[in-house]
Protein backbone atom coordinates (compact mmCIF):
# COMPACT_ATOMS: atom_id res chain seq x y z
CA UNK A 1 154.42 109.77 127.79
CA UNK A 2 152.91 112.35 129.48
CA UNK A 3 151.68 114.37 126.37
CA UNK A 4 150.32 111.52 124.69
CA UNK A 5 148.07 110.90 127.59
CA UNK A 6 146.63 114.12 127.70
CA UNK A 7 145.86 114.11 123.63
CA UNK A 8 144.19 110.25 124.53
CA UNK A 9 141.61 112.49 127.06
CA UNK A 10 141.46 115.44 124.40
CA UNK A 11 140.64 112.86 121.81
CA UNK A 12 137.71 110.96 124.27
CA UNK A 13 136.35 114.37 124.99
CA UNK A 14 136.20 115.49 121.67
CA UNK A 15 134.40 112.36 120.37
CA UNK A 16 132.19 112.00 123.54
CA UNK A 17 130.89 115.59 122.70
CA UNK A 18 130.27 115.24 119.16
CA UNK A 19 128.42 112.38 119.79
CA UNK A 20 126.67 114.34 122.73
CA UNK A 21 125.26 116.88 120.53
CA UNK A 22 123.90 113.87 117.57
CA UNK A 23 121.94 112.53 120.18
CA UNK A 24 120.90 116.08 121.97
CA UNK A 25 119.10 117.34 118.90
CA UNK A 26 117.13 114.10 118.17
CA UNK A 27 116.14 114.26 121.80
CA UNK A 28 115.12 117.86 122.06
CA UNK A 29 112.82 116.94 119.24
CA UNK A 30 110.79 114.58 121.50
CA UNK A 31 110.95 116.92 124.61
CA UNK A 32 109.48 119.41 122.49
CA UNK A 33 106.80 117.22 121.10
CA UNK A 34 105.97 115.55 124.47
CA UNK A 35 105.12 119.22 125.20
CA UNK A 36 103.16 120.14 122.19
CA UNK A 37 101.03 117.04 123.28
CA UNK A 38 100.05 118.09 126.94
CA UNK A 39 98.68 121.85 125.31
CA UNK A 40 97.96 120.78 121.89
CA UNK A 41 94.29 122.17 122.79
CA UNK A 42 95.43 125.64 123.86
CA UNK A 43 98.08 125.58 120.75
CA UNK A 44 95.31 124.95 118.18
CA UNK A 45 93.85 128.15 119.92
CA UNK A 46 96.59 130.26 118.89
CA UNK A 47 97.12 128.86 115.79
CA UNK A 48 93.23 130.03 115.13
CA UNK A 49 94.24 133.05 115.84
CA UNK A 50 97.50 132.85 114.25
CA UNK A 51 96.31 131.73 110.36
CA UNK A 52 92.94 133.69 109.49
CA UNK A 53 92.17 130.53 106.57
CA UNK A 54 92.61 127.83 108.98
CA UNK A 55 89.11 126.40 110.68
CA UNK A 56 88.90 124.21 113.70
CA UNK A 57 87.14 121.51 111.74
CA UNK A 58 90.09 121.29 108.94
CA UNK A 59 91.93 117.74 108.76
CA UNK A 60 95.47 119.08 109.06
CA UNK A 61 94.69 121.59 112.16
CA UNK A 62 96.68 119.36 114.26
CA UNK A 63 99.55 119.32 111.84
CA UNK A 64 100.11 122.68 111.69
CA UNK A 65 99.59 123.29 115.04
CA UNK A 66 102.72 120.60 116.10
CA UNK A 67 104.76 122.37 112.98
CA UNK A 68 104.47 125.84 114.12
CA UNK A 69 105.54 124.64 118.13
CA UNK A 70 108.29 122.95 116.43
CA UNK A 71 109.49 126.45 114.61
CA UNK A 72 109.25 124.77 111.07
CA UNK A 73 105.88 127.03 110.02
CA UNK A 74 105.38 130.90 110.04
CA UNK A 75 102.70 131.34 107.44
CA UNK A 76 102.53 134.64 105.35
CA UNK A 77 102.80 138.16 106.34
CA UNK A 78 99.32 138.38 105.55
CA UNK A 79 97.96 136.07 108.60
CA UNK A 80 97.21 133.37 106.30
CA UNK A 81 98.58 129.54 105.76
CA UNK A 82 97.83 129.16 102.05
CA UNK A 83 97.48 125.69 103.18
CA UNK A 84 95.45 124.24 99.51
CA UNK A 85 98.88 126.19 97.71
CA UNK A 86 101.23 123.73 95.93
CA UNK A 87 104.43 123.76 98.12
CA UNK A 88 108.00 124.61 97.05
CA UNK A 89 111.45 123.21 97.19
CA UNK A 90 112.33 126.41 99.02
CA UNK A 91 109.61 126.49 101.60
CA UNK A 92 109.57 122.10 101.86
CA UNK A 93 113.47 122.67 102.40
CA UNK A 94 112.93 125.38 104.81
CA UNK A 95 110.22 123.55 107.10
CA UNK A 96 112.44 120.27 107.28
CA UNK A 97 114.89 121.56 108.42
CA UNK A 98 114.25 123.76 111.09
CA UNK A 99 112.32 120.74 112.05
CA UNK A 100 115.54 118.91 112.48
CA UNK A 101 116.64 121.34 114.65
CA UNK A 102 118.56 124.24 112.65
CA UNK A 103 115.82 127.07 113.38
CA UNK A 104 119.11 130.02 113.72
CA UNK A 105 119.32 130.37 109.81
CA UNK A 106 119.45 133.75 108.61
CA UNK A 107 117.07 134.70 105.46
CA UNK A 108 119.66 134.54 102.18
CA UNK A 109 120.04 137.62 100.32
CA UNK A 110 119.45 136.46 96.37
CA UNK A 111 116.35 134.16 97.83
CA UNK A 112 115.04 134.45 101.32
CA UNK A 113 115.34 130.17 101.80
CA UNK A 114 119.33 130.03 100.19
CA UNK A 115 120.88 129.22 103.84
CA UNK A 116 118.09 126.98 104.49
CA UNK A 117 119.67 125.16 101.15
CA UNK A 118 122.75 125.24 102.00
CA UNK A 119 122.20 123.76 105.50
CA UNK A 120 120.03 120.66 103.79
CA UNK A 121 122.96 120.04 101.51
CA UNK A 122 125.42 120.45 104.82
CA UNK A 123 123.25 117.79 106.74
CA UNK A 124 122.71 115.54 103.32
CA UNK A 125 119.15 116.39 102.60
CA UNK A 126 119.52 117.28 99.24
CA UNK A 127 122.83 116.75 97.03
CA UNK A 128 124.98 119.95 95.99
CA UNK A 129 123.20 121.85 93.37
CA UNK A 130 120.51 119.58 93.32
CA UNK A 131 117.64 122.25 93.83
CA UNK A 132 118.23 125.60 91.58
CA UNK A 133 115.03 126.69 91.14
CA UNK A 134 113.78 127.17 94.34
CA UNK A 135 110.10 128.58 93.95
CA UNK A 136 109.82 125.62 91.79
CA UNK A 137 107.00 123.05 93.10
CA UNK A 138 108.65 119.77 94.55
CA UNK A 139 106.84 116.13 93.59
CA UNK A 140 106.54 113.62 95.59
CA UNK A 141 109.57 111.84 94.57
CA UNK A 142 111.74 114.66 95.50
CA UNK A 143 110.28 114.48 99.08
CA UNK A 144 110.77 110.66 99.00
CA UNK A 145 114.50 111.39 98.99
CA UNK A 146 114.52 114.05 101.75
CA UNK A 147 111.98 112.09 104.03
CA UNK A 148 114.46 109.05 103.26
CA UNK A 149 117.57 111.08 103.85
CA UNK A 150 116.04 113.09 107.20
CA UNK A 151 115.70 109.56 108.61
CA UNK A 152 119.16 108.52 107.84
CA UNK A 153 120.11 111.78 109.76
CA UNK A 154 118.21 110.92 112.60
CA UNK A 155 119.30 107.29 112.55
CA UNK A 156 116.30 105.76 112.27
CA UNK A 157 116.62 102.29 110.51
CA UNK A 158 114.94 101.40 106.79
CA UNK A 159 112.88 98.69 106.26
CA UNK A 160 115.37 95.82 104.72
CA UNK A 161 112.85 93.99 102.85
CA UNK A 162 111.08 97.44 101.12
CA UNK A 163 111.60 95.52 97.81
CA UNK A 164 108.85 93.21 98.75
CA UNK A 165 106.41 95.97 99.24
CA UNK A 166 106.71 97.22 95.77
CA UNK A 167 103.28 95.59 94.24
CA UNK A 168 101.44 97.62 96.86
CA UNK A 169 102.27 100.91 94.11
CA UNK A 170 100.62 100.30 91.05
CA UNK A 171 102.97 102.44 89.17
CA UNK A 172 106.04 101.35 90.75
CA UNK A 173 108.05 100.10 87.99
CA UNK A 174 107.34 103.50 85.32
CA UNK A 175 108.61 105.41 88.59
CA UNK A 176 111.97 107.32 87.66
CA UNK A 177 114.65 104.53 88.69
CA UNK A 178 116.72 107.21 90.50
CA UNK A 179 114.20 107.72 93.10
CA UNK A 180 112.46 103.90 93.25
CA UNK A 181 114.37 102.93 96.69
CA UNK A 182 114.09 106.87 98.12
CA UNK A 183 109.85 106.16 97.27
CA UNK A 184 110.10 102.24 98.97
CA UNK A 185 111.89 104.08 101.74
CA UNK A 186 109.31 106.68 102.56
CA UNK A 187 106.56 104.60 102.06
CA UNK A 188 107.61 101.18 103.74
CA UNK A 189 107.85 103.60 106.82
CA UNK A 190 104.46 105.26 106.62
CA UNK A 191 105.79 108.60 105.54
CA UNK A 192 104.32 109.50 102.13
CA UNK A 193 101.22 106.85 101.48
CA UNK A 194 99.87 105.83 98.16
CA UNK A 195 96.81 107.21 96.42
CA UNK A 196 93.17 105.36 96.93
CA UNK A 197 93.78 104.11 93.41
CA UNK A 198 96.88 102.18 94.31
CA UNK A 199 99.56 104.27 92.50
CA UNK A 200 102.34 106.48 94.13
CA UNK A 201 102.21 109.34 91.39
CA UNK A 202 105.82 110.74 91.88
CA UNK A 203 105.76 113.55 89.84
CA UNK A 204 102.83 114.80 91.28
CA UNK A 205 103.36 118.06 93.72
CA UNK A 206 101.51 118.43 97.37
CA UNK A 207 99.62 121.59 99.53
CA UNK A 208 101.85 122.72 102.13
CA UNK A 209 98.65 121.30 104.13
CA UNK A 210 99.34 117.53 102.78
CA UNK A 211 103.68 118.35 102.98
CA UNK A 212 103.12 119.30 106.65
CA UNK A 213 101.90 116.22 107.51
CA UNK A 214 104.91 114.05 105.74
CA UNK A 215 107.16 116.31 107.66
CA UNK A 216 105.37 115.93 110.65
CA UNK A 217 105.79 111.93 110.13
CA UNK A 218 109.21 112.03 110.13
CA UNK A 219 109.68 113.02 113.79
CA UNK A 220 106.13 111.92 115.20
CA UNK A 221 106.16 107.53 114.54
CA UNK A 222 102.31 108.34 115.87
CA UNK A 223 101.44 110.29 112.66
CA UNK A 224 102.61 107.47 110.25
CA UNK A 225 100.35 105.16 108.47
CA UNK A 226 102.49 101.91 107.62
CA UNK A 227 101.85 99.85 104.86
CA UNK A 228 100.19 96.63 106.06
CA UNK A 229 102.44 93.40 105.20
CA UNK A 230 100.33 90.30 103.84
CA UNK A 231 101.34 87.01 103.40
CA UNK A 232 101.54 86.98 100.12
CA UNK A 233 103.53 89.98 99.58
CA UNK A 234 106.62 87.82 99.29
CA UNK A 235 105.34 85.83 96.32
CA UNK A 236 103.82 88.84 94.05
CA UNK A 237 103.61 88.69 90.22
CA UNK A 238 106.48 87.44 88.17
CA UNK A 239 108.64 85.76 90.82
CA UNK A 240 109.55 83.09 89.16
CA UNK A 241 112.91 81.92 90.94
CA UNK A 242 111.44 81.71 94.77
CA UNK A 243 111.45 78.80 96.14
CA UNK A 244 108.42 78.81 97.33
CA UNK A 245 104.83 80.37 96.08
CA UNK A 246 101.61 81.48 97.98
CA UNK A 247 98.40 80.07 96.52
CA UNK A 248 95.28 80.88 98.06
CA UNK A 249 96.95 81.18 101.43
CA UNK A 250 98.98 78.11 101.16
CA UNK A 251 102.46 77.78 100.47
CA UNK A 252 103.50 75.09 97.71
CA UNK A 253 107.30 74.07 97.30
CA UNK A 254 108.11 74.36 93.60
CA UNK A 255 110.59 71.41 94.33
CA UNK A 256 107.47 69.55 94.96
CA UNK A 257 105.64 70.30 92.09
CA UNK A 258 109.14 69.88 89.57
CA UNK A 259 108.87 66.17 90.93
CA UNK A 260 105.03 65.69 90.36
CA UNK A 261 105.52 67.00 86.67
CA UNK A 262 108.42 65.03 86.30
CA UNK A 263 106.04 61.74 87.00
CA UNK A 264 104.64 62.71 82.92
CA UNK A 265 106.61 60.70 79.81
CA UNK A 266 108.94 62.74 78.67
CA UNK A 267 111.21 62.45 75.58
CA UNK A 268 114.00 64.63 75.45
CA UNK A 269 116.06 64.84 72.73
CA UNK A 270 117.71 68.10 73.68
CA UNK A 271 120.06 65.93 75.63
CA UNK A 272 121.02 63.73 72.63
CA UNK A 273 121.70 66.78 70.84
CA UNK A 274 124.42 67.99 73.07
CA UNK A 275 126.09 64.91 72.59
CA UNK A 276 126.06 65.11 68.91
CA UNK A 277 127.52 68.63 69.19
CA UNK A 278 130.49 67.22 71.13
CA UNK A 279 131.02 65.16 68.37
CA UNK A 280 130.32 67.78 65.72
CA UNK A 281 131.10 71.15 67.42
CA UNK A 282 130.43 72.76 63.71
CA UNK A 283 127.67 71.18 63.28
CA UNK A 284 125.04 74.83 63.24
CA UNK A 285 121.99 73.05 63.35
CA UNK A 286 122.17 71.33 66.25
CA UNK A 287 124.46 74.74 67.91
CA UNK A 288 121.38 76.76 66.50
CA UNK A 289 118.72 74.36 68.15
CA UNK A 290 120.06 73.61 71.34
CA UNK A 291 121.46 77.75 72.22
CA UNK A 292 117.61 77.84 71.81
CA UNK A 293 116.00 75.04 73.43
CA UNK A 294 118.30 76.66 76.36
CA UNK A 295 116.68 79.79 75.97
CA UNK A 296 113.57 78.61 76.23
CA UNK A 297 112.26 78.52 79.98
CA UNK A 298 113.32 82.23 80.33
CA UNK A 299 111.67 83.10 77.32
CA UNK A 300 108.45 81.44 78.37
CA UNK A 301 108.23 82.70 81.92
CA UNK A 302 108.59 86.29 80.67
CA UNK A 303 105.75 85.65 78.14
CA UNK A 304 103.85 84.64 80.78
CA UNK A 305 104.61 86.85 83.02
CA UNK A 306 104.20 89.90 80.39
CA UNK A 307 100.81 88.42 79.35
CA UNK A 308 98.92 87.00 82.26
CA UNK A 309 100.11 89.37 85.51
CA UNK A 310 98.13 92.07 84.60
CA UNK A 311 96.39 94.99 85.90
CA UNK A 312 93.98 97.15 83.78
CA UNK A 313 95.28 100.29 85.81
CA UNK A 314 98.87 100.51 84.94
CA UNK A 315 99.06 98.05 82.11
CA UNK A 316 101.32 99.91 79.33
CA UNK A 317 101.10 98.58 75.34
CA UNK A 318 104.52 99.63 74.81
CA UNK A 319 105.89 97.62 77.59
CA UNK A 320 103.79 94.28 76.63
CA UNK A 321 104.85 94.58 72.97
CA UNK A 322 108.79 95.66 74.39
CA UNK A 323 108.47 92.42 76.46
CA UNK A 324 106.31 90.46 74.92
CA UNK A 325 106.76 90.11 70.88
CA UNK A 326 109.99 88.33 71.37
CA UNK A 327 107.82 85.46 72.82
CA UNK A 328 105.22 85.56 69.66
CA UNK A 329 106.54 85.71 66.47
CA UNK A 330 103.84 84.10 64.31
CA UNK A 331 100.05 85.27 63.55
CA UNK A 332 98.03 84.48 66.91
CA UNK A 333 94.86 83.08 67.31
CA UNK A 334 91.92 85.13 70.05
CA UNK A 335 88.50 85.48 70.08
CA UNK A 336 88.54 83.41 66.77
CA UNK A 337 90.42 85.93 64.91
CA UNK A 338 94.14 85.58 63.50
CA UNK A 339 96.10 88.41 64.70
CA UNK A 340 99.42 89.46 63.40
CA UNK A 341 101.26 89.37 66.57
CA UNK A 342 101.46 93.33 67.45
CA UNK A 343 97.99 93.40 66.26
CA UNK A 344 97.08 90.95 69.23
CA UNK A 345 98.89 92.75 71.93
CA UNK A 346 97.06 96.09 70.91
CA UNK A 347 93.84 94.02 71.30
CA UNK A 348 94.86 91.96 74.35
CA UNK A 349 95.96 95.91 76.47
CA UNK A 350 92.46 97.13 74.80
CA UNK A 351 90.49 94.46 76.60
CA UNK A 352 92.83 94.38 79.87
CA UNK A 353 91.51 98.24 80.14
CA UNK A 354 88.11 98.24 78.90
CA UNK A 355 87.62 94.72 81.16
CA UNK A 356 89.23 95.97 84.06
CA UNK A 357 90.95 92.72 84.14
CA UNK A 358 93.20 92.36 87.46
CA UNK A 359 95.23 88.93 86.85
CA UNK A 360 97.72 86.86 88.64
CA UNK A 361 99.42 83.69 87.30
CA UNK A 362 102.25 81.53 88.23
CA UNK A 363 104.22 79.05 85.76
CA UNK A 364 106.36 76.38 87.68
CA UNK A 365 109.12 74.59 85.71
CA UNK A 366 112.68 74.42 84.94
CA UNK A 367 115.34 73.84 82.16
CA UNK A 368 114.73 69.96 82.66
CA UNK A 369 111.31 69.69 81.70
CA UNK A 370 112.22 70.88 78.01
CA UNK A 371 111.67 68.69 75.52
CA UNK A 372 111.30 68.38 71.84
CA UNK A 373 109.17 67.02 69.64
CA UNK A 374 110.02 67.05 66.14
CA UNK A 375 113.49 69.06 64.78
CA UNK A 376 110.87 72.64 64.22
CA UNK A 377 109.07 71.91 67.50
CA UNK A 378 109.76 71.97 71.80
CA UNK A 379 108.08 72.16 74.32
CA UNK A 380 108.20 73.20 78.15
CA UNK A 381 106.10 71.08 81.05
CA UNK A 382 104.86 73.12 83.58
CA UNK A 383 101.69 73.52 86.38
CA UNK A 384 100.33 76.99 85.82
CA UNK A 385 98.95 78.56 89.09
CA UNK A 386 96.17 81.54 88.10
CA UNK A 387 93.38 83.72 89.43
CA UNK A 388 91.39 86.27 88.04
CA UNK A 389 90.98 89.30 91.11
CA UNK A 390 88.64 91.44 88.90
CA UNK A 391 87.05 90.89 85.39
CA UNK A 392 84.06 92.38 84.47
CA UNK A 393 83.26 90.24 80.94
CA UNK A 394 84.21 87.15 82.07
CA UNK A 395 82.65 85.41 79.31
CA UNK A 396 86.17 86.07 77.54
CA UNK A 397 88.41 84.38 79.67
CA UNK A 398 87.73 81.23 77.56
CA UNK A 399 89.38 83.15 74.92
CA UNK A 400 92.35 84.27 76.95
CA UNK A 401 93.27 81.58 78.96
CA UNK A 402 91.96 79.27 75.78
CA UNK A 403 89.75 76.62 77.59
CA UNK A 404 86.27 76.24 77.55
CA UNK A 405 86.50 74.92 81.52
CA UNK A 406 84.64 77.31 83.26
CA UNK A 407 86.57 79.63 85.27
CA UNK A 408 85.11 81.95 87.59
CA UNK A 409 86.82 85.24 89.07
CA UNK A 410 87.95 85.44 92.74
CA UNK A 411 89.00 81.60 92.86
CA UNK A 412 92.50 79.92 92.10
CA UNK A 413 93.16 77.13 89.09
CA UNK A 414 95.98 75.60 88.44
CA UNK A 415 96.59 72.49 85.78
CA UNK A 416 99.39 70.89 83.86
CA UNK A 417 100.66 72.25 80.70
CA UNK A 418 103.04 71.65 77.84
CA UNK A 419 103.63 75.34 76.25
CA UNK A 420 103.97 74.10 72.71
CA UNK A 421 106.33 76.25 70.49
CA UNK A 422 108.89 76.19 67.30
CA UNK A 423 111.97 77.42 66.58
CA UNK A 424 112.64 80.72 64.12
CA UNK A 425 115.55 78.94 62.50
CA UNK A 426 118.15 80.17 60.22
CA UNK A 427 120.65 77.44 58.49
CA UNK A 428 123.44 80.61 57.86
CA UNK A 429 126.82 79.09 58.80
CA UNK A 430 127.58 81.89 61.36
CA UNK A 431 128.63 82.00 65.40
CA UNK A 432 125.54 81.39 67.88
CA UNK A 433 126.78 84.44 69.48
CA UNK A 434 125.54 86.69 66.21
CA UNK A 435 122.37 85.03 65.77
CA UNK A 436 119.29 86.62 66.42
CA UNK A 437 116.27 84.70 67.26
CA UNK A 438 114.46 83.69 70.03
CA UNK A 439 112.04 80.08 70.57
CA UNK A 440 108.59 81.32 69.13
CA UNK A 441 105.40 79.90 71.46
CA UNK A 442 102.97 79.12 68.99
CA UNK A 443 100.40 77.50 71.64
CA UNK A 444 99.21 77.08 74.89
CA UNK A 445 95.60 75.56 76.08
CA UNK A 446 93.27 72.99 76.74
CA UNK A 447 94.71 70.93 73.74
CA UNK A 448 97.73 70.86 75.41
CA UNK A 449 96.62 70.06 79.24
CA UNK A 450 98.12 66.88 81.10
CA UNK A 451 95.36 67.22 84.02
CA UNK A 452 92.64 68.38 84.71
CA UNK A 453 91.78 71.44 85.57
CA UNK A 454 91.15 72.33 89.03
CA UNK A 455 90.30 74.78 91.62
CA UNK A 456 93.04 75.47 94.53
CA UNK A 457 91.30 75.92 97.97
């Protein structure tokens, strides 16, 4: 009874000192920058003195200044910083973590920063065998996932709803997938910021200037510059199954609007049909039609979202016409000229670009507002919600969004519409499951408007 007391303390100590020294090293980090604080000014006077290229009047003076306190930063045996040099894996590796506390390392004998390696794979920086090539630069997506990983080791939270941040980076979505959360991480918490132009440019390397201050974000919250949260964040492009949208600052129930569009005649035949199948489960017409009427809202909200949520600066052709020819199958009608339909996205990306056309659009419906009108026809009732942020020919808007209302950029429209389409049909007596085919949209425009037109203020 005795012994198993004793091992009960043995086992309290052991845990209560393990846990002593987590906490001790995160700590010892803010002792030593509360102290790098009170004599930053005589610091940045040795530092001068220190790195013959740094100047008093350079951005990142500060920086360096907290980084070499903090034992990540030596410089060169030359007395120099290098501090416009692209940094490495090996010396990015090396500042982090004696940073984090692990300044005892010895220099490795194949490359001077191999303990430093090994450490950051000990401690989860890095994964095993993940960096071979030391002297190799590192992007900025490589960072992401140490900055994201040093704050996991210093058990500092994420932000949970990153995802909704991800419109702020223009080229978010061509961003290699492995390291999309790792960049939402780092940037949601002010760590590595975006470029003027919007985009995140992950495969794009830093200066040890701009890498010393990402490391010095990690342990100084002071240094960070956090994305600012908007209202509308939550309701960016293409969200089609929220519950809710933001239109110029106002939030409208798509419940609501289902109801008001509901209000219209409809005549829906696509419910007769599925009645007839019971009857006739062999019967491939009607399997053909109504697989596809079923199809259809999906089909239509990524045309529309492929189409009209647009921005000049990271629009990709490839992508629309990936996305976006399943939706068109026929020749096309724009600027009065019939387009075959990869002909029209070519032309549509061409004047996205050369218009530097920034676009937002919302299309509120659901499966019950299908309806057909003839056996080769359907449509789908809906209220599109749309604004133009930046156009600079605005004269063809009437061509893209096929009115001749006048629309003007910077304001929200929204109106009734029945997206008019047909079926690509095939009468081959073979399962639904090895079709191929998809509802075609033929039109869309003024023709087929159930309101008016209006702006949303």
């Amino acid at each position: 009874m005795e012994m198993k007391r004793y091992l009960s303390l043995i086992l309290v100590l052991v845990v209560l000192l393990s846990t002593a020294n987590v906490y001790a090293e995160g700590l010892d980090i803010n002792i030593n920058l509360n102290k790098v604080f009170e004599n930053l000014e005589n610091l940045i006077s040795k530092v001068l003195e220190k790195f013959k290229d740094i100047k008093q009047t350079d951005w990142f003076v500060d920086t360096v200044t907290k980084l070499v306190e903090l034992g990540g930063i030596n410089g060169y045996t030359d007395g120099t910083f290098k501090p416009d040099n692209t940094i490495t894996k090996a010396e990015f590796t090396k500042i982090l973590v004696s940073v984090l506390g692990h300044k005892d390392i010895s220099i490795g004998s194949d490359h001077w920063a191999d303990e430093y390696i090994v450490k950051a794979e000990e401690i989860n920086l890095i994964d095993q065998g993940e960096f071979n090539n030391l002297d190799e630069e590192i992007n900025r997506n490589e960072m992401a996932k140490m900055v994201s990983k040093a704050l996991d080791y210093l058990g500092e939270r994420h932000v949970e709803d990153r995802m909704e941040y991800k419109h702020q980076i223009l080229d978010f979505n061509s961003t290699d997938k492995a390291y999309q959360d790792y960049v939402l991480k780092a940037y949601t918490k002010g760590i590595i910021a975006g470029y003027p132009d919007g985009t995140f440019k992950g495969d794009k390397s830093l200066t040890r200037a701009e890498a010393s201050a990402v490391i010095m974000r990690i342990v100084d919250e002071k240094e960070r510059i956090v994305p600012e949260k908007t209202k509308e964040d939550k309701f960016f492009l293409g969200d089609y199954y929220d519950d809710v949208i933001m239109v110029a600052g106002k939030e409208i129930k798509k419940a609501d609007v289902i109801k008001e569009l509901k209000k219209y005649p409809i005549q829906n035949d696509l419910a007769q049909w599925e009645k007839d199948l019971e009857e006739d489960p062999t019967n491939y017409f009607l399997l053909y039609a109504v697989q596809i009427d079923k199809q259809l809202y999906g089909n239509v909200n990524q045309y529309m979202d492929t189409f009209f949520n647009r921005d000049y600066r990271n629009i990709d052709a490839n992508e629309v016409k990936e996305k976006g020819l399943y939706s068109i199958q026929n020749w096309w009608d724009y600027k009065d000229v019939r387009f075959a339909p990869e002909d029209f996205v070519d032309e549509w990306v061409k004047d996205t670009k050369e218009n530097k056309i920034i676009q937002k659009l919302y299309f509120v419906s659901d499966e019950s507002l299908i309806y057909t009108v003839d056996w080769d026809g359907w449509r789908l009732r809906g209220r599109l919600y749309f604004k133009y942020f930046n156009h600079e020919n605005p004269d063809n808007i009437k061509y893209e969004m096929n009115t001749t209302k006048d629309i003007q950029v910077g304001k929200w429209y929204s109106v009734d519409i029945d997206i008019y389409g047909s079926r690509i049909a095939t009468n081959a007596p073979i399962p639904i499951d090895k079709l191929v085919g998809y509802p075609s949209i033929e039109r869309y425009g003024e023709e087929y408007y159930i309101s008016n037109l209006k702006e949303v203020k």
